[in-house]
PDB file of N, CA and C in Angstrom:
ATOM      1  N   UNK A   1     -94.764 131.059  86.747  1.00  0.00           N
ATOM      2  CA  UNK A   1     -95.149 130.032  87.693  1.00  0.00           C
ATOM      3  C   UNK A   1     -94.019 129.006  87.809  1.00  0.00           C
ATOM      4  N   UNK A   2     -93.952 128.520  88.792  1.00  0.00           N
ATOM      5  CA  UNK A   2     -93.016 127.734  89.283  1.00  0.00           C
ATOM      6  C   UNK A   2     -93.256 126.667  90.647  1.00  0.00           C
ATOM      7  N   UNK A   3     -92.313 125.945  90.749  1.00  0.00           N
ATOM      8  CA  UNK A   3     -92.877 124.459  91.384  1.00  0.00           C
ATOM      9  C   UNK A   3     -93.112 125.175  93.094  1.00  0.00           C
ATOM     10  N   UNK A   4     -92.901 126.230  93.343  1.00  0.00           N
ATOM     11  CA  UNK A   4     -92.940 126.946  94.672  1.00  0.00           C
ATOM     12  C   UNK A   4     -95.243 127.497  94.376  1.00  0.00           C
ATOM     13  N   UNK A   5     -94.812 127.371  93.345  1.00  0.00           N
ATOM     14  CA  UNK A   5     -96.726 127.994  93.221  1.00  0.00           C
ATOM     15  C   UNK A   5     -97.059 126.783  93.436  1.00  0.00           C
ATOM     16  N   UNK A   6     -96.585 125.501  92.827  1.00  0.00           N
ATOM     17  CA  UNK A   6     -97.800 124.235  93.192  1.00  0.00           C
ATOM     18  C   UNK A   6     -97.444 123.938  94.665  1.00  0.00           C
ATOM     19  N   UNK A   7     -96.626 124.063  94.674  1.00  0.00           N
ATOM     20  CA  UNK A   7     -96.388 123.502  96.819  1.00  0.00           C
ATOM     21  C   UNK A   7     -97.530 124.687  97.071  1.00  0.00           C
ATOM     22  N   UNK A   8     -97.410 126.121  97.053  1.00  0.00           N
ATOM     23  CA  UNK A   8     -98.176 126.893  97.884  1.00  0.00           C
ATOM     24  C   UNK A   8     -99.890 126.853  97.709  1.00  0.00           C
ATOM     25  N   UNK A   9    -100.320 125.894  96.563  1.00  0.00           N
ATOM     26  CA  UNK A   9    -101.437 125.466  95.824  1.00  0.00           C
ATOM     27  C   UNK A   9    -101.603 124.275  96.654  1.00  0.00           C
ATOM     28  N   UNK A  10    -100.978 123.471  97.128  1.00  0.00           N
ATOM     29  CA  UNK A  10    -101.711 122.003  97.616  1.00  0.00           C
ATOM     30  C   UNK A  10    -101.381 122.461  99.441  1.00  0.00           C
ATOM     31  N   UNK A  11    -100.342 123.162  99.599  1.00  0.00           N
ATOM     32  CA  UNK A  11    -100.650 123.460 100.936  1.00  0.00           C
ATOM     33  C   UNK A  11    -101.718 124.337 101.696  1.00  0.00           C
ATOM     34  N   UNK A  12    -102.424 124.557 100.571  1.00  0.00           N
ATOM     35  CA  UNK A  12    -103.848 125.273 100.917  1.00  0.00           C
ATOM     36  C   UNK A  12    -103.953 126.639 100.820  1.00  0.00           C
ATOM     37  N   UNK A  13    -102.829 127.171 100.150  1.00  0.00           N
ATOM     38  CA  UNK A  13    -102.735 128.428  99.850  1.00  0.00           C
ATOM     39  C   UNK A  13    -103.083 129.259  98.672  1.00  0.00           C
ATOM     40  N   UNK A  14    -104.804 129.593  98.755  1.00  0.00           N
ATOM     41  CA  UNK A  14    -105.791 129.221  97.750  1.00  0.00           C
ATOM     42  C   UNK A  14    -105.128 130.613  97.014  1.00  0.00           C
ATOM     43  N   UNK A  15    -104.020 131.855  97.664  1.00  0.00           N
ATOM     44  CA  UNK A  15    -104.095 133.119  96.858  1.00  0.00           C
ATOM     45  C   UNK A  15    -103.434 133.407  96.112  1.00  0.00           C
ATOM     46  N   UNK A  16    -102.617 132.052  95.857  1.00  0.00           N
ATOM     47  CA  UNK A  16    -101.669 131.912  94.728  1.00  0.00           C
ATOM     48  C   UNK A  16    -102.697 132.056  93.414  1.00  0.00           C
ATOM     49  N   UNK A  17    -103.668 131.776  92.984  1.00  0.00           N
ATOM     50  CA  UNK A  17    -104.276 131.875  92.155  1.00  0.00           C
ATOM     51  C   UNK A  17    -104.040 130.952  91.356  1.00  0.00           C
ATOM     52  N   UNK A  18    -103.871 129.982  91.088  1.00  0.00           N
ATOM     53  CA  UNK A  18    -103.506 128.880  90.389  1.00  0.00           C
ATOM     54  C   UNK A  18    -104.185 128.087  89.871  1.00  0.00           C
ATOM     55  N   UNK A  19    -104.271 128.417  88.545  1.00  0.00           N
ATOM     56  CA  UNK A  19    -105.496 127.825  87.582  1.00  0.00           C
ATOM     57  C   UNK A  19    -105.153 126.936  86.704  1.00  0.00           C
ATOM     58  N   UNK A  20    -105.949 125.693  86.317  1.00  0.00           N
ATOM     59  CA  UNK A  20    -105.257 125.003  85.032  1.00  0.00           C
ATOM     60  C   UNK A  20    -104.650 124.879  84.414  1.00  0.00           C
ATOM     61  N   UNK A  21    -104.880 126.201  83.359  1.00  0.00           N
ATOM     62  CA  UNK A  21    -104.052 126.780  82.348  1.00  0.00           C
ATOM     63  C   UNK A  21    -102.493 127.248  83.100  1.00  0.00           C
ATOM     64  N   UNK A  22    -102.496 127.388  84.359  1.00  0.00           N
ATOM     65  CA  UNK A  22    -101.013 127.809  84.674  1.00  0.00           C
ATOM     66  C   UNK A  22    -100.398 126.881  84.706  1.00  0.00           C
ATOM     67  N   UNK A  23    -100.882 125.682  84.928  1.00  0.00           N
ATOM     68  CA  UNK A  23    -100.161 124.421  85.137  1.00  0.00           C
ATOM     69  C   UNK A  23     -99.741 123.893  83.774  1.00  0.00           C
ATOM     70  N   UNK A  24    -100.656 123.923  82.589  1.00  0.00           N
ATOM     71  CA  UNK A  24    -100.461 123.750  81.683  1.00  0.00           C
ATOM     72  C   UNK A  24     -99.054 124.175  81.462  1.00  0.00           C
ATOM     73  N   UNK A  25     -99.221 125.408  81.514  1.00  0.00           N
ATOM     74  CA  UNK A  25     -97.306 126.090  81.024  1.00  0.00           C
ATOM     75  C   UNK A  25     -96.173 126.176  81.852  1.00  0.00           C
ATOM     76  N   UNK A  26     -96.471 125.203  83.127  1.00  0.00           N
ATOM     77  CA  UNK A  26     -95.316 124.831  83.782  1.00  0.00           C
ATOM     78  C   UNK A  26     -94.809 123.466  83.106  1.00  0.00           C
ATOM     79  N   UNK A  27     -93.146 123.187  83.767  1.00  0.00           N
ATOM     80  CA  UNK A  27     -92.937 122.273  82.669  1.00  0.00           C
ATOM     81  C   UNK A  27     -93.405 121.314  83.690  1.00  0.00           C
ATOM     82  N   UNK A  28     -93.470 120.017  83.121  1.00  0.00           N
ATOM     83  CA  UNK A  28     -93.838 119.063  84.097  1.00  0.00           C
ATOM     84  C   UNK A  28     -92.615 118.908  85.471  1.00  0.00           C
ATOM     85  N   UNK A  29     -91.008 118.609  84.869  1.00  0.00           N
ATOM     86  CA  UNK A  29     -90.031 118.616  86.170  1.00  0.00           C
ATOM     87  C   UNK A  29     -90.444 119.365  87.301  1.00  0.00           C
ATOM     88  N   UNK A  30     -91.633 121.164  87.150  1.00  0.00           N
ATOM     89  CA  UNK A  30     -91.553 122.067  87.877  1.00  0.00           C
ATOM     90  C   UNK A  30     -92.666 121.540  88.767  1.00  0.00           C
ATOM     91  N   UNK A  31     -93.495 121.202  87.897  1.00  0.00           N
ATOM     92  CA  UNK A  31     -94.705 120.624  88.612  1.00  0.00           C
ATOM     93  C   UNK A  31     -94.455 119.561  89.278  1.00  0.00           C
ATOM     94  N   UNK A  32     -93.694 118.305  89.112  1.00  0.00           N
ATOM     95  CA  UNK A  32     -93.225 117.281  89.937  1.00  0.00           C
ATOM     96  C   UNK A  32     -92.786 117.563  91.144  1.00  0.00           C
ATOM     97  N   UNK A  33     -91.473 118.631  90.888  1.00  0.00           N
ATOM     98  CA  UNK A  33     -90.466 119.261  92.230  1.00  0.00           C
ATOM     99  C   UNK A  33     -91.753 119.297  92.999  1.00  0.00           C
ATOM    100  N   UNK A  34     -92.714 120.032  92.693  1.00  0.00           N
ATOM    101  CA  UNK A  34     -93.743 121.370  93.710  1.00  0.00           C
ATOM    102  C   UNK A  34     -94.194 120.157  94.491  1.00  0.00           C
ATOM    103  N   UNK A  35     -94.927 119.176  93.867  1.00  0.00           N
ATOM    104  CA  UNK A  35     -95.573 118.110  94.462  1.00  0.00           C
ATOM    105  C   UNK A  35     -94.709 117.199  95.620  1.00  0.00           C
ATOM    106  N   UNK A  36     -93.437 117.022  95.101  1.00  0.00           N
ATOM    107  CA  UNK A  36     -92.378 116.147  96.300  1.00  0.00           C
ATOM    108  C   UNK A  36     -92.023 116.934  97.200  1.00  0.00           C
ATOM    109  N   UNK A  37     -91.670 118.240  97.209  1.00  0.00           N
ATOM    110  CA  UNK A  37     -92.117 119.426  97.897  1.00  0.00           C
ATOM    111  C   UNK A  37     -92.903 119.364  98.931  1.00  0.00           C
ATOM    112  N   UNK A  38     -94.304 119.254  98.869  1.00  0.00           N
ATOM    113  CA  UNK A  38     -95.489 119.159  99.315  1.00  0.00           C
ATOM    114  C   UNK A  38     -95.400 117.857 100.218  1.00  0.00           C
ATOM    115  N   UNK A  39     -95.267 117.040  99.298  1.00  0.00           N
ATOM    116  CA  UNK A  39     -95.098 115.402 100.437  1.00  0.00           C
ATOM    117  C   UNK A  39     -94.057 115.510 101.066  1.00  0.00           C
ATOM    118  N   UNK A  40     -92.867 115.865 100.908  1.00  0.00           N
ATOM    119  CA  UNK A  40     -91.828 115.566 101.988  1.00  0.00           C
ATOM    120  C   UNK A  40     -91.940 116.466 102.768  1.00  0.00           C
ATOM    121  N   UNK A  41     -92.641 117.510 103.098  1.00  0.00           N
ATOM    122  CA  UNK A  41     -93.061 118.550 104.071  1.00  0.00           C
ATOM    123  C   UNK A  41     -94.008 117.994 104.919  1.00  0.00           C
ATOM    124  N   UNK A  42     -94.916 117.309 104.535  1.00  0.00           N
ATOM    125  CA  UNK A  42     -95.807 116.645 104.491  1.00  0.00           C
ATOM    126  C   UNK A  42     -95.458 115.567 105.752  1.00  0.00           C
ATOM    127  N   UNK A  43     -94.414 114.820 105.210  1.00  0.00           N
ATOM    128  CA  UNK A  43     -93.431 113.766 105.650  1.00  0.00           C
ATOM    129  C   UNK A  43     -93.042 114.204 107.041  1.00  0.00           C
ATOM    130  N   UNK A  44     -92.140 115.013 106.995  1.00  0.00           N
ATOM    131  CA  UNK A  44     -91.732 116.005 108.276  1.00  0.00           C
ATOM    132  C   UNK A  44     -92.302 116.462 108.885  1.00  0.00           C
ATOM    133  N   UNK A  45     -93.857 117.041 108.920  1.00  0.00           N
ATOM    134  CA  UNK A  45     -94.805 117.377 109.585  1.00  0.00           C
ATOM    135  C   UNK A  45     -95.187 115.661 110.493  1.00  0.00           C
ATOM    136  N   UNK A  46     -95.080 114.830 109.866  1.00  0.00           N
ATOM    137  CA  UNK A  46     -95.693 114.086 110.016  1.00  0.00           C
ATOM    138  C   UNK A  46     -95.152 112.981 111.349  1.00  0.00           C
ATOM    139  N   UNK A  47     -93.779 113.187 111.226  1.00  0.00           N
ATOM    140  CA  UNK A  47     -92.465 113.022 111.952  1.00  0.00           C
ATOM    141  C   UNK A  47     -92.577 113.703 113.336  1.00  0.00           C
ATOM    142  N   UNK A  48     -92.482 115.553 113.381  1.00  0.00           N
ATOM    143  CA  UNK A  48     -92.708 115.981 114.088  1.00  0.00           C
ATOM    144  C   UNK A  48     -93.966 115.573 115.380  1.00  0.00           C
ATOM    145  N   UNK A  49     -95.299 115.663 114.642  1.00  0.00           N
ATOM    146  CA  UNK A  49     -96.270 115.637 115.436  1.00  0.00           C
ATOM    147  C   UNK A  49     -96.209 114.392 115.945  1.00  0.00           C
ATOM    148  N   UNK A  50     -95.421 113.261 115.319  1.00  0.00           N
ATOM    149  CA  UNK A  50     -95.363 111.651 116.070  1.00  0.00           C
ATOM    150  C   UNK A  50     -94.246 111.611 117.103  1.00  0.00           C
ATOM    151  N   UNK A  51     -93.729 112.550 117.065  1.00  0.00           N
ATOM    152  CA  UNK A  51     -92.341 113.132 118.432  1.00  0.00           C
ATOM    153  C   UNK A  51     -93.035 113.565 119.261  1.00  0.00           C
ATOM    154  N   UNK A  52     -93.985 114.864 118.966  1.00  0.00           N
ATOM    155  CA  UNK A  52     -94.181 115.518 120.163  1.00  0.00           C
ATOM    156  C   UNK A  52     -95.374 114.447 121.006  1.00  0.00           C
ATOM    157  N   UNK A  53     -96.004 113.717 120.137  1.00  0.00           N
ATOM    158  CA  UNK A  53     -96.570 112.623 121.164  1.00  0.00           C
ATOM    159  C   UNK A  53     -96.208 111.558 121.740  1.00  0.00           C
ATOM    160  N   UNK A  54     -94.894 111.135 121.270  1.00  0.00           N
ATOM    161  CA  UNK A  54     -94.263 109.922 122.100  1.00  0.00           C
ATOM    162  C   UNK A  54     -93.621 111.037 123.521  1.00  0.00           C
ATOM    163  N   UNK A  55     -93.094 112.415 123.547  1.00  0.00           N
ATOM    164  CA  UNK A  55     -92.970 113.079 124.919  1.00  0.00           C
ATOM    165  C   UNK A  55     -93.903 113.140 125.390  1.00  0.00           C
ATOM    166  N   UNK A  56     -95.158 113.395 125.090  1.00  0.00           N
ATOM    167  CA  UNK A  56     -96.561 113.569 125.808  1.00  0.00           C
ATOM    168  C   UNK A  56     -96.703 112.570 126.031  1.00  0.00           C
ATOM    169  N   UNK A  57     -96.401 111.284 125.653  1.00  0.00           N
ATOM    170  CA  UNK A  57     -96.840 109.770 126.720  1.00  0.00           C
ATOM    171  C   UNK A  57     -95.384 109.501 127.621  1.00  0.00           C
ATOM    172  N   UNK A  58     -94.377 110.019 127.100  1.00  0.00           N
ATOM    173  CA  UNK A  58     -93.671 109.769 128.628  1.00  0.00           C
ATOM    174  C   UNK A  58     -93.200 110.312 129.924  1.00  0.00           C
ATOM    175  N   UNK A  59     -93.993 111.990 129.734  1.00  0.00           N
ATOM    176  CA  UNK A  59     -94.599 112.446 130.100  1.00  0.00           C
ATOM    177  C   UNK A  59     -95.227 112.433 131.112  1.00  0.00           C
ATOM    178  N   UNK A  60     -96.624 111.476 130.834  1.00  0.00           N
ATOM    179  CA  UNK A  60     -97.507 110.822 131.830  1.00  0.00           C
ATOM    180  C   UNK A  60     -97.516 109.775 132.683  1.00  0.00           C
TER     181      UNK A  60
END
């Protein structure tokens, strides 16, 4: 397991299988990466969809 399983774990990607105990034996750095991972994707998603609506209001 690796910080690519916790990103694919909080992005809703339930078939990673990712149980407690796996987290347990990741090191924490791996588990951190996965999580900033997750938010700065997160971030950029977030970026994007606030672009494509400032064209959709000028746009109109």
């Amino acid at each position: 397991m690796n910080r690519w399983h916790v990103y694919d774990y909080l992005k809703g990607n339930r078939r990673s299988n990712l149980k407690a105990k796996d987290i347990e034996n990741i090191s924490a750095d791996e588990v951190k990466e996965g999580v900033i991972e997750f938010v700065l994707q997160n971030e950029r998603n977030s970026k994007s969809n606030d672009l494509v609506k400032n064209i959709a209001n000028w746009e109109s």
